[in-house]
Protein backbone atom coordinates (compact mmCIF):
# COMPACT_ATOMS: atom_id res chain seq x y z
CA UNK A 1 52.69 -46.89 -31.14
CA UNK A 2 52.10 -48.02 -34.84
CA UNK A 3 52.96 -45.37 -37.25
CA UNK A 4 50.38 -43.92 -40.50
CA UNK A 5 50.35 -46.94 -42.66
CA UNK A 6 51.63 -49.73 -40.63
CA UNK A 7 49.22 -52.28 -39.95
CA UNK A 8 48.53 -55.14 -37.76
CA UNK A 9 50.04 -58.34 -38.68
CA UNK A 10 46.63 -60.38 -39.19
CA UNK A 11 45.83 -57.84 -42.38
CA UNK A 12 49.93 -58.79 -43.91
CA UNK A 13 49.15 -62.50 -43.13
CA UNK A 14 45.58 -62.78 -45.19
CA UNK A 15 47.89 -61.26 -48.23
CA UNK A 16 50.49 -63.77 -47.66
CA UNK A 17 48.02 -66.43 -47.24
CA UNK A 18 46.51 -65.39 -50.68
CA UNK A 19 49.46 -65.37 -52.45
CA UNK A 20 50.84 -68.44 -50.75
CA UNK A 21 47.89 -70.66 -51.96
CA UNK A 22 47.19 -69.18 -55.54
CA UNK A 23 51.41 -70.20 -55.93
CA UNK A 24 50.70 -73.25 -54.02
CA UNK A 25 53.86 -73.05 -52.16
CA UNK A 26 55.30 -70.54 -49.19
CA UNK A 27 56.61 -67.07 -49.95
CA UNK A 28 60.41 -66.45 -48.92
CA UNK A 29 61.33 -63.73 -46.63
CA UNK A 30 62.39 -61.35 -49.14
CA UNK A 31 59.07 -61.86 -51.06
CA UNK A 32 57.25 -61.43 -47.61
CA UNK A 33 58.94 -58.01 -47.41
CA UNK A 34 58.32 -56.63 -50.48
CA UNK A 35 54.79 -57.73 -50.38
CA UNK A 36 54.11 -56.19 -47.06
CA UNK A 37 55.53 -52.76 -48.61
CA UNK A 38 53.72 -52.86 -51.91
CA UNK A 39 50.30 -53.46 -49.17
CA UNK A 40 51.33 -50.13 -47.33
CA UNK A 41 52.27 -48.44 -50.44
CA UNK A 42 49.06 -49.31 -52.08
CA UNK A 43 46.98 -48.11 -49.02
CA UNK A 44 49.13 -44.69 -48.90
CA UNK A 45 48.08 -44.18 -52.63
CA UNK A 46 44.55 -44.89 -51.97
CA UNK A 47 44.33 -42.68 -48.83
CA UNK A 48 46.31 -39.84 -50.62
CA UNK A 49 43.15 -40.13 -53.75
CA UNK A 50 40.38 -40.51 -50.83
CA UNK A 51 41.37 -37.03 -49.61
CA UNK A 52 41.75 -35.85 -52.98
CA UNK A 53 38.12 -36.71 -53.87
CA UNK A 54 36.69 -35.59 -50.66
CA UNK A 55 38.79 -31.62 -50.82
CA UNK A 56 37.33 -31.95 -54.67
């Protein structure tokens, strides 16, 4: 069972994929980590403002 703001792994790869070729070379696994948790950190903020504009 996935937990609020864990996503599959197909939505972390096209950010590492991104990154990856606008660096032209492969991210570490340390940079893969903190890139995956600035992606679910980034979708908690905008979820937390979508619910703020829609009990506005």
């Amino acid at each position: 069972m996935r937990h609020p703001f864990e996503y599959a792994q197909p939505l972390y790869n096209e950010v590492i994929f991104y990154l990856e070729q606008k660096w032209n070379r492969q991210l570490t696994e340390h940079e893969r980590h903190v890139l995956i948790e600035g992606y679910r950190f980034g979708r908690m903020v905008e979820a937390e403002n979508e619910i703020t504009i829609l009990q506005g």
